[in-house]
Protein backbone atom coordinates (compact mmCIF):
# COMPACT_ATOMS: atom_id res chain seq x y z
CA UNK A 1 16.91 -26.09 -9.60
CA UNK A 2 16.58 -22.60 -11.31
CA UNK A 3 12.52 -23.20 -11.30
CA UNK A 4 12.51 -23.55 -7.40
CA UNK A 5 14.27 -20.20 -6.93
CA UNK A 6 12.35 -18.33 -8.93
CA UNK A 7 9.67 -19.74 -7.14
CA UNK A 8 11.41 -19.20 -3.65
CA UNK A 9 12.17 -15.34 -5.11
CA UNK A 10 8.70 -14.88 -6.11
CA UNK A 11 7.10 -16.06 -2.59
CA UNK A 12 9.99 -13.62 -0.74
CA UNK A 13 8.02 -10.52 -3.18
CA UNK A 14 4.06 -11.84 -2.00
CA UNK A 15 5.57 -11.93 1.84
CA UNK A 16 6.79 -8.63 1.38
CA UNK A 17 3.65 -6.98 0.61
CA UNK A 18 1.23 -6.71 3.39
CA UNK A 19 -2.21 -7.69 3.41
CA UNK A 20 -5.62 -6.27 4.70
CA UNK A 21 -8.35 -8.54 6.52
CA UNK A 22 -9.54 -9.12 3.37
CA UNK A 23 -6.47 -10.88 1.68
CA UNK A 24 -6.21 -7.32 -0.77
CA UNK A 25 -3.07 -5.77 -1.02
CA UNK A 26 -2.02 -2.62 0.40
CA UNK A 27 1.22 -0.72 -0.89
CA UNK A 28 2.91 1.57 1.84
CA UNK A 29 5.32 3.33 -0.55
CA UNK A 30 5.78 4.30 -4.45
CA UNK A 31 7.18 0.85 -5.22
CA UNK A 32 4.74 -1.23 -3.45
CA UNK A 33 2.14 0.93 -6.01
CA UNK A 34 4.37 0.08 -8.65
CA UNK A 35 4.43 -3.53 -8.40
CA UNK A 36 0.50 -3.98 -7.68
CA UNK A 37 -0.18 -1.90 -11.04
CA UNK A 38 1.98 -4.27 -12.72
CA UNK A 39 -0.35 -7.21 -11.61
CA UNK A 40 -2.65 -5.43 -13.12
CA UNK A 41 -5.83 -6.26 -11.18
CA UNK A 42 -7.45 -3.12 -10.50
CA UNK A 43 -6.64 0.75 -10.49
CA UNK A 44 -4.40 2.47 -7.98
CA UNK A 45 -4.65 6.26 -7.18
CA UNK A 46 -1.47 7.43 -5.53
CA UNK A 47 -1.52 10.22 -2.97
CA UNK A 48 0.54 12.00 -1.05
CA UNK A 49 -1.62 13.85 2.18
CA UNK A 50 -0.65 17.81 3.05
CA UNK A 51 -1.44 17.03 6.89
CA UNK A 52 -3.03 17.00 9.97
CA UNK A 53 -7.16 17.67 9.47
CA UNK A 54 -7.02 18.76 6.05
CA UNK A 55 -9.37 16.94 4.03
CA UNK A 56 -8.20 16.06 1.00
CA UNK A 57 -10.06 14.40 -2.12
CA UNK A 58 -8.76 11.68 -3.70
CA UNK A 59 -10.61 9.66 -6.21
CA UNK A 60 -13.77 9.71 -5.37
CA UNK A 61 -13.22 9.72 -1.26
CA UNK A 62 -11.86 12.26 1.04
CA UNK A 63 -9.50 11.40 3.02
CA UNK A 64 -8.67 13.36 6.83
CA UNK A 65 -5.01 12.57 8.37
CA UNK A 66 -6.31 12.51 11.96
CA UNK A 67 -3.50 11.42 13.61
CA UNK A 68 0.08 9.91 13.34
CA UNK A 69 2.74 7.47 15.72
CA UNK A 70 5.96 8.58 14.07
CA UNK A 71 7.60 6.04 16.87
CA UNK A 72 5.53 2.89 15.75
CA UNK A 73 5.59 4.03 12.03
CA UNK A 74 1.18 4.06 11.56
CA UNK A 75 -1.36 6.83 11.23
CA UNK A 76 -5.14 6.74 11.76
CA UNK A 77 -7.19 7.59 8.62
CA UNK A 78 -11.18 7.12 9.55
């Protein structure tokens, strides 16, 4: 009985994280980063952007905040 929730707890942590088109992970907050690092299957780069149309270099990409929906929590990055 004690296997099946840890397996039942375990599924609940997968559903929680979302998932691109391409079945990868994606972590929204520090956590999320936290817990893919742990699985250990490739490299995160955390970042936090300074706003609107300021490029920004992280890694080995820039990144541009072009927009944001603060009402339906998304942004646009191109």
């Amino acid at each position: 009985m004690s296997r099946v929730k840890t397996d039942l707890d375990a599924t609940r942590e997968d559903l929680k994280m979302a998932r691109s088109e391409m079945g990868t992970l994606i972590a929204r907050n520090h956590d999320e980063i936290d817990q893919l690092r742990r699985l250990g299957e490739r490299d995160y780069i955390e970042f936090t952007i300074a706003g609107k149309n300021k490029p920004q270099k992280v890694g080995n990409v820039t990144v541009v905040l072009k927009g944001v929906n603060e009402n339906a929590t998304s942004s646009a990055l191109p």
